[in-house]
C-alpha atoms as a PDB file:
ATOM      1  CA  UNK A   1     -35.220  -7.369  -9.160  1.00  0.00           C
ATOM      2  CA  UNK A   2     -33.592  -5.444 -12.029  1.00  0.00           C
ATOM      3  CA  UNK A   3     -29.639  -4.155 -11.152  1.00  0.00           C
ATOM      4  CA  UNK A   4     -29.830  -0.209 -10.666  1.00  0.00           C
ATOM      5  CA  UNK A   5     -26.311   0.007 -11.464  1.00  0.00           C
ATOM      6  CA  UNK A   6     -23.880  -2.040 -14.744  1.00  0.00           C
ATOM      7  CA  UNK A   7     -20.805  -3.245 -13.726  1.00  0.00           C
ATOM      8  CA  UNK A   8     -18.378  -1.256 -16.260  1.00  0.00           C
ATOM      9  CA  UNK A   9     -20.420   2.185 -16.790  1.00  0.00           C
ATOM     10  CA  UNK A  10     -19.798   5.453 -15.964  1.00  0.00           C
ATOM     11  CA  UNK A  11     -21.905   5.844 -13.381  1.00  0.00           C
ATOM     12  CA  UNK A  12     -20.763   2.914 -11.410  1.00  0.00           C
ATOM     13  CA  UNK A  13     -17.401   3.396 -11.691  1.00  0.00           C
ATOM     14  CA  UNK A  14     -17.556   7.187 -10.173  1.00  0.00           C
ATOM     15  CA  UNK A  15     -19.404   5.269  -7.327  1.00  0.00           C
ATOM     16  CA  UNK A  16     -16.713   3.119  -6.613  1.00  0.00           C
ATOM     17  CA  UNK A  17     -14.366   6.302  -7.182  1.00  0.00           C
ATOM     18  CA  UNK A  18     -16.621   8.061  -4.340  1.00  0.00           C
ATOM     19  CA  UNK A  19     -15.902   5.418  -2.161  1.00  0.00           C
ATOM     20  CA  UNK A  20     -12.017   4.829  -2.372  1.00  0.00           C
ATOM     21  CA  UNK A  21     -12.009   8.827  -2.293  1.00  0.00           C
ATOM     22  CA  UNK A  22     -14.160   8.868   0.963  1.00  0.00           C
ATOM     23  CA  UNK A  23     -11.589   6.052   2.465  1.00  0.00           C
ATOM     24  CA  UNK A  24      -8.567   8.594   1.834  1.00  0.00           C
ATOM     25  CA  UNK A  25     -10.731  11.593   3.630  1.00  0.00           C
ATOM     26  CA  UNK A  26     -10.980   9.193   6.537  1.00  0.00           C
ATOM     27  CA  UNK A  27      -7.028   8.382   6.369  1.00  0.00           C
ATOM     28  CA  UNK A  28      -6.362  12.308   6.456  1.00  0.00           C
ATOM     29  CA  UNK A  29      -8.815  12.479   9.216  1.00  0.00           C
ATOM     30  CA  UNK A  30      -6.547   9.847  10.743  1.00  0.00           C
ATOM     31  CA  UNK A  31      -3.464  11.443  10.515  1.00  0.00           C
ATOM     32  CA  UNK A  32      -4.669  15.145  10.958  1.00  0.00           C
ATOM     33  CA  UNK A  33      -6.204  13.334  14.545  1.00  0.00           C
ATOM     34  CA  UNK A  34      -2.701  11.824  15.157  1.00  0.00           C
ATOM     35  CA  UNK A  35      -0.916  14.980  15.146  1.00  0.00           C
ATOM     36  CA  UNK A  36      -3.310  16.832  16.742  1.00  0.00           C
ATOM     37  CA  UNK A  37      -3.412  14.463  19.714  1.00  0.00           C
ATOM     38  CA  UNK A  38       0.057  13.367  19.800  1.00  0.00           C
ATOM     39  CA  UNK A  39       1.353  14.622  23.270  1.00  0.00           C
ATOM     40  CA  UNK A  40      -1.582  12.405  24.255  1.00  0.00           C
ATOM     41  CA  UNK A  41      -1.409   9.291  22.898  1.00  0.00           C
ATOM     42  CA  UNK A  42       0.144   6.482  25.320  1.00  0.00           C
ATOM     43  CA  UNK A  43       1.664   4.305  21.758  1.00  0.00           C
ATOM     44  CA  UNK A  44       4.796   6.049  20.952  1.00  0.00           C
ATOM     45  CA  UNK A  45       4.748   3.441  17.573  1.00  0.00           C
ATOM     46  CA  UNK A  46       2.151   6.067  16.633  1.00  0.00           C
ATOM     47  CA  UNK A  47       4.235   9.169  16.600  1.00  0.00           C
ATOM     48  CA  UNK A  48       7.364   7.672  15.223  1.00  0.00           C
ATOM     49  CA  UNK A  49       5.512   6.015  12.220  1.00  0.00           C
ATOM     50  CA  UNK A  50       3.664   9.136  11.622  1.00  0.00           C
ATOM     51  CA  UNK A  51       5.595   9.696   8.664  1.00  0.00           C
ATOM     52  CA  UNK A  52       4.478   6.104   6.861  1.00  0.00           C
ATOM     53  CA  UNK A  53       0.519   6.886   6.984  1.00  0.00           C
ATOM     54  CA  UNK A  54       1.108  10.243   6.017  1.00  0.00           C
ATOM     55  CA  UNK A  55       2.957   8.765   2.797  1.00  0.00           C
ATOM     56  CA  UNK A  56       0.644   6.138   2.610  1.00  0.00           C
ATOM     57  CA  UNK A  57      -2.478   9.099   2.464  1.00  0.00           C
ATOM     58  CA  UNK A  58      -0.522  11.169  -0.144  1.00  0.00           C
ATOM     59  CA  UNK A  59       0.600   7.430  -2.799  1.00  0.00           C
ATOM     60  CA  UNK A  60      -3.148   7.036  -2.290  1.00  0.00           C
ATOM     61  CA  UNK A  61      -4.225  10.669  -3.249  1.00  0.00           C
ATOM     62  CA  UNK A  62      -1.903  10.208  -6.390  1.00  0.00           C
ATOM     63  CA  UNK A  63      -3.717   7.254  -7.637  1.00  0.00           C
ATOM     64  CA  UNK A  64      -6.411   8.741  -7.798  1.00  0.00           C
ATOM     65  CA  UNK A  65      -5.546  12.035  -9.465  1.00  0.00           C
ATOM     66  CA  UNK A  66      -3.929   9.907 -12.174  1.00  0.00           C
ATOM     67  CA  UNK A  67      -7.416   7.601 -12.309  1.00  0.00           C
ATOM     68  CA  UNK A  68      -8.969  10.999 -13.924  1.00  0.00           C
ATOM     69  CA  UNK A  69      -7.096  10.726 -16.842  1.00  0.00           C
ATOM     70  CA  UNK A  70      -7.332   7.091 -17.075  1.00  0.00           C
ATOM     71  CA  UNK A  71      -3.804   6.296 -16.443  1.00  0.00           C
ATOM     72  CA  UNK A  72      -4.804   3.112 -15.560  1.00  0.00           C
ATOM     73  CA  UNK A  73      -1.278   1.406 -16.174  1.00  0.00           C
ATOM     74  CA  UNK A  74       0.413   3.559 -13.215  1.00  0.00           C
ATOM     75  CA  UNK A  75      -2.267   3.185 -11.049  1.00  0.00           C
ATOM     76  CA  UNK A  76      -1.425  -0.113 -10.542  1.00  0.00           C
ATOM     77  CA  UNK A  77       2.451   0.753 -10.238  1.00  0.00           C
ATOM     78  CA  UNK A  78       1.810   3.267  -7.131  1.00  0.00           C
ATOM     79  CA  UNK A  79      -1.287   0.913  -5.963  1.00  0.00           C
ATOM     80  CA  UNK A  80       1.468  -1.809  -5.058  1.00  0.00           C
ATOM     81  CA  UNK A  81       3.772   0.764  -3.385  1.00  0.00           C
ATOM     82  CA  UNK A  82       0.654   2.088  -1.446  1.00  0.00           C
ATOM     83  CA  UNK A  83      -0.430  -1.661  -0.335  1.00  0.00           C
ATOM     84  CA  UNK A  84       2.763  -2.812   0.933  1.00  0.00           C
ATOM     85  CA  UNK A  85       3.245   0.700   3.238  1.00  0.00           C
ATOM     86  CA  UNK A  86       0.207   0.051   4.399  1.00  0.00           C
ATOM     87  CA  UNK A  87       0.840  -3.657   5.012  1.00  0.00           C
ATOM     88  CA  UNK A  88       3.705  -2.486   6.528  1.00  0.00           C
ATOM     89  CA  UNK A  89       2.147   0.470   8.822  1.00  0.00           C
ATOM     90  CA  UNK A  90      -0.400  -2.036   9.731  1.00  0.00           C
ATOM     91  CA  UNK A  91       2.059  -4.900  10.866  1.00  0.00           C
ATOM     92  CA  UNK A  92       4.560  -2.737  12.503  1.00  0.00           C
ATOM     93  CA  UNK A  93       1.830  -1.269  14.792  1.00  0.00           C
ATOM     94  CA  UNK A  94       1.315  -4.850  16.333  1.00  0.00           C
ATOM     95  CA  UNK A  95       4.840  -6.654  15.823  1.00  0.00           C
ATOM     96  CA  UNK A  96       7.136  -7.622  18.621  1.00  0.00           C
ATOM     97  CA  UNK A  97       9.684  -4.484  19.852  1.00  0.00           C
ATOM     98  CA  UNK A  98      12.687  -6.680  18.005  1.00  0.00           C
ATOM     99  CA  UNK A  99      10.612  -6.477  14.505  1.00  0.00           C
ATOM    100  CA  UNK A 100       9.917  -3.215  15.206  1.00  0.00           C
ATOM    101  CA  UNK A 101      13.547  -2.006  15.960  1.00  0.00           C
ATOM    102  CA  UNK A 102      14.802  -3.633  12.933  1.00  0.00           C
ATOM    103  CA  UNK A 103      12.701  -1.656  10.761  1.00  0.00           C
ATOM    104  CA  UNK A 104      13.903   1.825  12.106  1.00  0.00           C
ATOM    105  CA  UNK A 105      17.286   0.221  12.574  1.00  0.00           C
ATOM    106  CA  UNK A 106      17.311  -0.259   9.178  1.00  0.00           C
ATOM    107  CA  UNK A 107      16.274   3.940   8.076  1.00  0.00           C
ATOM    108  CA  UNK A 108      19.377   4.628  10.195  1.00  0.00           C
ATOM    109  CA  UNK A 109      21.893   2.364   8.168  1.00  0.00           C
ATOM    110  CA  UNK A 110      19.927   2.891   4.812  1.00  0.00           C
ATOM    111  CA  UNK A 111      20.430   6.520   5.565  1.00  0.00           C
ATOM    112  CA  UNK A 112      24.284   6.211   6.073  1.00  0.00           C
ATOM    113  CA  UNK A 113      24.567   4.315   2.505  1.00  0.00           C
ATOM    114  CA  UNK A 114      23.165   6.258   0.210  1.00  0.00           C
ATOM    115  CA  UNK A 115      25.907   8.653   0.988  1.00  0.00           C
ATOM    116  CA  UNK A 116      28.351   6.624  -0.992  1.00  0.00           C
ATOM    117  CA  UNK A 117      26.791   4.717  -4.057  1.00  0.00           C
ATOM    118  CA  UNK A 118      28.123   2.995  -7.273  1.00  0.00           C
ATOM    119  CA  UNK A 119      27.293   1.283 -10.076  1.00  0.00           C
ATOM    120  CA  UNK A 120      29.030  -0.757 -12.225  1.00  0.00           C
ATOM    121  CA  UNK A 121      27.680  -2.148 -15.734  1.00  0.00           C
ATOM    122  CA  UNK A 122      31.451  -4.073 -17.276  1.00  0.00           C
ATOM    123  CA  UNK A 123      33.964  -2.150 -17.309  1.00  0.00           C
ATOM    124  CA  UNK A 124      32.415   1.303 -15.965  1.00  0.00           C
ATOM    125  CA  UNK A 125      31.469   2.438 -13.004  1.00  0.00           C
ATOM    126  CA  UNK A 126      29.866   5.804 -11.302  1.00  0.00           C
ATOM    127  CA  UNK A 127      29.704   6.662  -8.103  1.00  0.00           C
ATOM    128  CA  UNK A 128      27.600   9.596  -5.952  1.00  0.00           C
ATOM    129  CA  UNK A 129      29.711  10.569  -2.844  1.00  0.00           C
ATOM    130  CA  UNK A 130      28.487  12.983   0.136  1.00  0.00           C
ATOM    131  CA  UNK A 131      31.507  15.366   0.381  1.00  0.00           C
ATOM    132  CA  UNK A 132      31.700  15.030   4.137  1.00  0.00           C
ATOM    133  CA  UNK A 133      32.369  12.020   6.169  1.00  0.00           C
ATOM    134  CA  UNK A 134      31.395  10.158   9.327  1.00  0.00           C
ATOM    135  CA  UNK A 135      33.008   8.036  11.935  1.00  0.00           C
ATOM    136  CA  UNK A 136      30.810   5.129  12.468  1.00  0.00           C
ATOM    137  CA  UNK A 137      33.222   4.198  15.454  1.00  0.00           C
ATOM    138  CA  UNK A 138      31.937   7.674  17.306  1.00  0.00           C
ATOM    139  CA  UNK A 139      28.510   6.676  15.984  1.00  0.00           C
ATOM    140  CA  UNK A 140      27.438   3.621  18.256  1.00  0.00           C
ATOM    141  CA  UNK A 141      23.810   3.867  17.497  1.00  0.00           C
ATOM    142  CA  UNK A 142      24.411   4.222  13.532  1.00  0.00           C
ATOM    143  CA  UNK A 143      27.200   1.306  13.535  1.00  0.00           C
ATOM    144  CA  UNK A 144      24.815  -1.230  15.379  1.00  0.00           C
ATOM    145  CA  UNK A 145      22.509  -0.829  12.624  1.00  0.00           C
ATOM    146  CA  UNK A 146      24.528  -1.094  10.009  1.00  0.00           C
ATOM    147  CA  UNK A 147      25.978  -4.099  11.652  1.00  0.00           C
ATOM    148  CA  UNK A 148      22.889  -5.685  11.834  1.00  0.00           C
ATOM    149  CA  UNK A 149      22.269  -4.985   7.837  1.00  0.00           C
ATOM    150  CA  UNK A 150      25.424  -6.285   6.995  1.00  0.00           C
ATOM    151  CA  UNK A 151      25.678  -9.970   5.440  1.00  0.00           C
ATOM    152  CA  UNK A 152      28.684 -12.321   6.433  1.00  0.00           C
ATOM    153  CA  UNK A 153      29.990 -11.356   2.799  1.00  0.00           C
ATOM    154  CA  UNK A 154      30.313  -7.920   3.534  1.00  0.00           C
ATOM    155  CA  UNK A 155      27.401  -7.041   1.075  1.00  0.00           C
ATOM    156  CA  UNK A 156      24.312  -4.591   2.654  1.00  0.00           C
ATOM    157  CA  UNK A 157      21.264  -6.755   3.350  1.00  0.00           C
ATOM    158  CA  UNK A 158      18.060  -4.591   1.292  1.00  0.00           C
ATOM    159  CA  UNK A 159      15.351  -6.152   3.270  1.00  0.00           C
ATOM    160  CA  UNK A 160      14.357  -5.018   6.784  1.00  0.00           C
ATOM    161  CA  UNK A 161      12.403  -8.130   8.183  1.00  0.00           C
ATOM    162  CA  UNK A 162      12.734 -11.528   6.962  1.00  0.00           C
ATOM    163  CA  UNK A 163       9.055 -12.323   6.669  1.00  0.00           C
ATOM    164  CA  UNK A 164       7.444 -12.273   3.478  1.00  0.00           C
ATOM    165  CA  UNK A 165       4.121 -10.822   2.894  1.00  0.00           C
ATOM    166  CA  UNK A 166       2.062 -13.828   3.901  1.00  0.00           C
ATOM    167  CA  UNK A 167       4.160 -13.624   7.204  1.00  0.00           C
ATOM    168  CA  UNK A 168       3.291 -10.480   7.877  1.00  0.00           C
ATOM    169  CA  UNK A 169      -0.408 -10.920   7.202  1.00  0.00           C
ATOM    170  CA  UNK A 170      -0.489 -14.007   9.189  1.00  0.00           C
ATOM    171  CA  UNK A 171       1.662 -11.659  12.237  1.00  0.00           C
ATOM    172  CA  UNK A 172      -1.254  -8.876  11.751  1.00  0.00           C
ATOM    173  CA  UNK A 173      -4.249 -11.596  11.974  1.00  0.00           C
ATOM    174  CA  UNK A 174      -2.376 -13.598  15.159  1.00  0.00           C
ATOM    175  CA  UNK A 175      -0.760 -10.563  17.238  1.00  0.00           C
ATOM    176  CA  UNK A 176      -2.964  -7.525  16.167  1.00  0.00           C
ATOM    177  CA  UNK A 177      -6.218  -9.779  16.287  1.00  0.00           C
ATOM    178  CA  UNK A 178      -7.037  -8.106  12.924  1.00  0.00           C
ATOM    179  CA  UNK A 179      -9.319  -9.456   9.645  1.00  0.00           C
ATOM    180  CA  UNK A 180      -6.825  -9.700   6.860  1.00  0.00           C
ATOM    181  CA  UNK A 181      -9.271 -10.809   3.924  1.00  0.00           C
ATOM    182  CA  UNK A 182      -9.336  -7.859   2.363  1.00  0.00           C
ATOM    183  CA  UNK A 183      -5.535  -7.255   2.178  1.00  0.00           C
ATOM    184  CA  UNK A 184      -5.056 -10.844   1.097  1.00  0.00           C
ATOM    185  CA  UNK A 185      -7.580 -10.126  -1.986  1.00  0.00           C
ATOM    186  CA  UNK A 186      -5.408  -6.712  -2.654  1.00  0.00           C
ATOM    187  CA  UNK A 187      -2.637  -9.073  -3.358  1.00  0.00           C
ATOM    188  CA  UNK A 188      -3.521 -11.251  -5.120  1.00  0.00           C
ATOM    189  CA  UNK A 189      -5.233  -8.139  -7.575  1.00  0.00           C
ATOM    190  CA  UNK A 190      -2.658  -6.284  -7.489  1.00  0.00           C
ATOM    191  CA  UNK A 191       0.994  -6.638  -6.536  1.00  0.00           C
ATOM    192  CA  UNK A 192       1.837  -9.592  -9.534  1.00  0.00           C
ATOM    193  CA  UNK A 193       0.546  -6.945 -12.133  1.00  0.00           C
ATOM    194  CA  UNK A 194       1.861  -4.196 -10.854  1.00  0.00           C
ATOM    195  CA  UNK A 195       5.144  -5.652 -10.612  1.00  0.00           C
ATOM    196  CA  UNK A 196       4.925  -7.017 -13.943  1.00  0.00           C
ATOM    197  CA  UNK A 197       4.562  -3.073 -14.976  1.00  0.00           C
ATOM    198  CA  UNK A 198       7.384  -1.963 -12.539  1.00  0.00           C
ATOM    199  CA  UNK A 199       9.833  -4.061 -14.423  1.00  0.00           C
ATOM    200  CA  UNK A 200       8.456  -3.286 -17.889  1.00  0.00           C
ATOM    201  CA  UNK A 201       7.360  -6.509 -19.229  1.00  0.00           C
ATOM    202  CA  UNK A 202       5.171  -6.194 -21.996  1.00  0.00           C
ATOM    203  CA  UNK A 203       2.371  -8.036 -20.532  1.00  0.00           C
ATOM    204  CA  UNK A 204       3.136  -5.077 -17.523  1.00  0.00           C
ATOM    205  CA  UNK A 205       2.498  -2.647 -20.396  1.00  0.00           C
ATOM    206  CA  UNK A 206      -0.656  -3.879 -21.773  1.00  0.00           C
ATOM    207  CA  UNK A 207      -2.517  -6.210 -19.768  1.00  0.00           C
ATOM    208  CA  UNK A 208      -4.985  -2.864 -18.407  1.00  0.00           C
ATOM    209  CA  UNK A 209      -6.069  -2.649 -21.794  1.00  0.00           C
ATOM    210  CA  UNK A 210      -8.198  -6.449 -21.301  1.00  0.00           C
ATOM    211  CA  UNK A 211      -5.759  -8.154 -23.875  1.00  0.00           C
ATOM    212  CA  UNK A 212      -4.844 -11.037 -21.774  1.00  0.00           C
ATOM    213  CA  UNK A 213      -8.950 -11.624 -19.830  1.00  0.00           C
ATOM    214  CA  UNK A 214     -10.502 -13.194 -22.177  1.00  0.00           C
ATOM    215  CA  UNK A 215     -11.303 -10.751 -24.754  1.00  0.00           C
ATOM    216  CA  UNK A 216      -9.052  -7.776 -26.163  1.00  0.00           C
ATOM    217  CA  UNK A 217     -11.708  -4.892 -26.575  1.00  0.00           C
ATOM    218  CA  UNK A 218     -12.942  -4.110 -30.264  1.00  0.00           C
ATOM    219  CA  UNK A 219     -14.181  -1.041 -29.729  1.00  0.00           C
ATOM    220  CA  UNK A 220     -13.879   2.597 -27.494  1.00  0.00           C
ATOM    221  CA  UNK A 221     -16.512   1.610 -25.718  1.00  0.00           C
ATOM    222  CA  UNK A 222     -15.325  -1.770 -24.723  1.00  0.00           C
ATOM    223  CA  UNK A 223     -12.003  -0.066 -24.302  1.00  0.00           C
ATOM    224  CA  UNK A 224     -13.829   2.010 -21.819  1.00  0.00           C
ATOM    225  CA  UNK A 225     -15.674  -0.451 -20.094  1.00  0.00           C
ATOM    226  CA  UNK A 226     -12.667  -2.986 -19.747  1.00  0.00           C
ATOM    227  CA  UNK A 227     -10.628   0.032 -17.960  1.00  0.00           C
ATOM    228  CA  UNK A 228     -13.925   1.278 -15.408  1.00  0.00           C
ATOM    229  CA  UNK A 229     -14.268  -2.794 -14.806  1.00  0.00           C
ATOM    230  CA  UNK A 230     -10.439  -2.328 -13.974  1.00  0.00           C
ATOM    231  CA  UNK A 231     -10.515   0.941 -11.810  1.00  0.00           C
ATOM    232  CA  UNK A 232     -13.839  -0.543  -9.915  1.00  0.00           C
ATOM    233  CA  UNK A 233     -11.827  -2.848  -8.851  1.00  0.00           C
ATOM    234  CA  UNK A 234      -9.040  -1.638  -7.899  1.00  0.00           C
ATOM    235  CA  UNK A 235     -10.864   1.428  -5.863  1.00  0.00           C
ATOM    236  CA  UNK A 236     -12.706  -1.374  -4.031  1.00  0.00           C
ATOM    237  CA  UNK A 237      -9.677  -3.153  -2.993  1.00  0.00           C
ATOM    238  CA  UNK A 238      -7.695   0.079  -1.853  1.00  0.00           C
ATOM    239  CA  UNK A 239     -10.825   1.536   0.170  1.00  0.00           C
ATOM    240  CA  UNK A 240     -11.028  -1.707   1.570  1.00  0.00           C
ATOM    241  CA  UNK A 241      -7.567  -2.166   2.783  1.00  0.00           C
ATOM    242  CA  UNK A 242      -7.978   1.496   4.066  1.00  0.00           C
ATOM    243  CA  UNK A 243     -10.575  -0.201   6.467  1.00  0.00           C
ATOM    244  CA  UNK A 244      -8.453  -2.660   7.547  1.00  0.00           C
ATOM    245  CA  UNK A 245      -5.696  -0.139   8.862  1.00  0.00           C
ATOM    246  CA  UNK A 246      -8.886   2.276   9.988  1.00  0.00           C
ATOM    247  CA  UNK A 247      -9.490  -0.730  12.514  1.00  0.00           C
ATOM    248  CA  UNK A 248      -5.639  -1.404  13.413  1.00  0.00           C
ATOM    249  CA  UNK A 249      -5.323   1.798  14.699  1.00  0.00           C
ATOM    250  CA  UNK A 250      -8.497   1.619  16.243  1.00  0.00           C
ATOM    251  CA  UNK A 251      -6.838  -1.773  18.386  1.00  0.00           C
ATOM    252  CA  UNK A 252      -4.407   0.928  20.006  1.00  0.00           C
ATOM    253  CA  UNK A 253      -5.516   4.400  19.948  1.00  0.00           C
ATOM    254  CA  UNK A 254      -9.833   4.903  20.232  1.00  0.00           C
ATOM    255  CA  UNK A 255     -10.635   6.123  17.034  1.00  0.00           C
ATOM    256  CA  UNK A 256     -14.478   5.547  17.169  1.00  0.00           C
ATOM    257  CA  UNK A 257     -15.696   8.162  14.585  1.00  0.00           C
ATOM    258  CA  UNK A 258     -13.287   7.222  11.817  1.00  0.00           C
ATOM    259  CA  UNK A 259     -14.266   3.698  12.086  1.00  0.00           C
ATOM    260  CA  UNK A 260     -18.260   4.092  12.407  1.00  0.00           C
ATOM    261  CA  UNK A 261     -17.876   5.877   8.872  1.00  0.00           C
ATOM    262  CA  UNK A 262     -15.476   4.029   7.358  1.00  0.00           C
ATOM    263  CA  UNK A 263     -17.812   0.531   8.323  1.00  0.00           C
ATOM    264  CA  UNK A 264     -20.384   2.840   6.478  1.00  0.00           C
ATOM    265  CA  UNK A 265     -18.651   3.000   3.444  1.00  0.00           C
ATOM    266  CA  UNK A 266     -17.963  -0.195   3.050  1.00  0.00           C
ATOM    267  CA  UNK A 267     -22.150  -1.150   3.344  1.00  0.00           C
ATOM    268  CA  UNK A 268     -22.552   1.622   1.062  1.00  0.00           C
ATOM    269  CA  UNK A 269     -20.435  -0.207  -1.590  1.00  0.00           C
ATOM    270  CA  UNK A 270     -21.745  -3.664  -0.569  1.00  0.00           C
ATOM    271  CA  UNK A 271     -24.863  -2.436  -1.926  1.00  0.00           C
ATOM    272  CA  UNK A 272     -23.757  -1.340  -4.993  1.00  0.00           C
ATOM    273  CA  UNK A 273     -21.621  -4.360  -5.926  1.00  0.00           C
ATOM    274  CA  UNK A 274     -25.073  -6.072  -4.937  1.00  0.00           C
ATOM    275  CA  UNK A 275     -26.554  -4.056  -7.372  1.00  0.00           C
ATOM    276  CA  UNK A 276     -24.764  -4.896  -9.944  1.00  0.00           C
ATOM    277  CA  UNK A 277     -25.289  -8.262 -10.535  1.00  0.00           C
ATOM    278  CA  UNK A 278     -21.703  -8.669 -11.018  1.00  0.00           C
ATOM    279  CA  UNK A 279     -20.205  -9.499  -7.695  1.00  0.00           C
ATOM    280  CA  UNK A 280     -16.635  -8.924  -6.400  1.00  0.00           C
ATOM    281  CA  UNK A 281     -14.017 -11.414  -8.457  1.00  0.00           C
ATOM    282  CA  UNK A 282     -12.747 -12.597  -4.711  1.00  0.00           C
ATOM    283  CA  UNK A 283     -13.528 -15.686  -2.837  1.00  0.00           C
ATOM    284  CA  UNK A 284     -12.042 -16.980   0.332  1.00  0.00           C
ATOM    285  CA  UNK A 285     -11.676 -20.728   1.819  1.00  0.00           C
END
């Protein structure tokens, strides 16, 4: 049978738009349900962390405001940010309490330090300073933490957990009980490039423009296609990852609705990436 839909046109592309723009309507469901309900729900995680999937809604909302004017380049740049809070929102909700403690331990002490910074490039420095002060020695709670974020050399540690980001998909698989497939394939699409871009390489400043796949474009139109190719893509990995933290929170607070549709969504672009002839880049082993 004949694809119904090319890999790369316009009209594929908005469907694969439609369905990473459906996933974020189903992560504002999520959170508009979470503060709703809160009084009621028996995981206090769920309340405290309220403030990460709200983030993680609004990162995703900007990538796709900045997909309409094919701002490809920075899509990528806030896709990794939006991946690893959700990575993060996702492992924290099933990590042991000491994993768990250590990440808000470290928002207290990171909190403290940014009131005195500096900066030093040879011989010159600048500094921001909060004008006031605090006693860390009347501050038990605050002190602790930034004990704990402290290296033997005196020197702040920047990282809250030790793992890496294969730890902490392996954690999410083992404790939460959760498919991680689709987060490892966001990885592996996104976070190298992205970080390439973040640091401004010049392969991180051209390679969404096809030069380094195979074959730089020749034309507008395979300009155009090489960039909806791009953006199918990378909607299909977000939406999907959206699933996977749709069915976290499903493991500790019933959130039958939001799943059902989101599991809907995902058929609904199964079919179309069927349809296409193309198939999805990924393959697991």
């Amino acid at each position: 049978m004949a694809s119904q839909h090319k890999f790369g046109s316009d009209e594929t592309t908005r469907l694969f738009f439609n369905f990473y723009n459906s996933q974020l309507g189903l992560l504002e469901n999520l959170y508009q349900y979470q503060f709703t309900n809160l009084k009621h729900l028996d995981n206090t995680r769920l309340g405290t962390l309220y403030p990460l999937l709200f983030s993680i809604h609004h990162t995703g909302t900007s990538i796709s405001l900045l997909s309409m004017q094919l701002h490809l380049n920075e899509c990528y740049m806030l896709a990794r940010s939006f991946l690893e809070r959700l990575i993060n929102y996702t492992f924290l909700l099933s990590c042991d309490e000491e994993e768990y403690s250590r990440y808000l331990a470290y928002t207290r002490q990171k909190a403290y330090r940014v009131l005195d910074r500096n900066f030093t490039a040879g011989d010159l420095k600048v500094s921001l300073r909060w004008s006031g002060s605090i006693d860390l020695e009347k501050e038990s709670e605050l002190k602790k933490a930034v004990d704990i974020f402290t290296s033997d050399t005196g020197k702040p540690k920047t990282r809250w957990t030790s793992r890496n980001l294969s730890g902490m998909l392996e954690s999410i698989a083992r404790k939460g009980e959760i498919e991680i497939g689709y987060l490892m394939f966001a990885i592996l699409g996104i976070y190298d490039d992205a970080s390439e871009a973040l640091h401004g390489t010049l392969y991180g400043s051209t390679f969404h423009i096809g030069t380094f796949i195979g074959k730089k474009p020749s034309s507008k139109n395979e300009l155009k296609k090489t960039w909806n190719e791009q953006l199918s893509e990378l909607f299909l990995m977000l939406g999907s990852c959206i699933h996977t933290l749709i069915r976290a929170f499903h493991k500790v607070a019933t959130i039958e609705s939001i799943l059902s549709e989101s599991t809907k969504n995902l058929k609904e672009i199964g079919k179309v990436i069927k349809q296409t002839g193309s198939g999805y880049r990924g393959t697991t082993s």
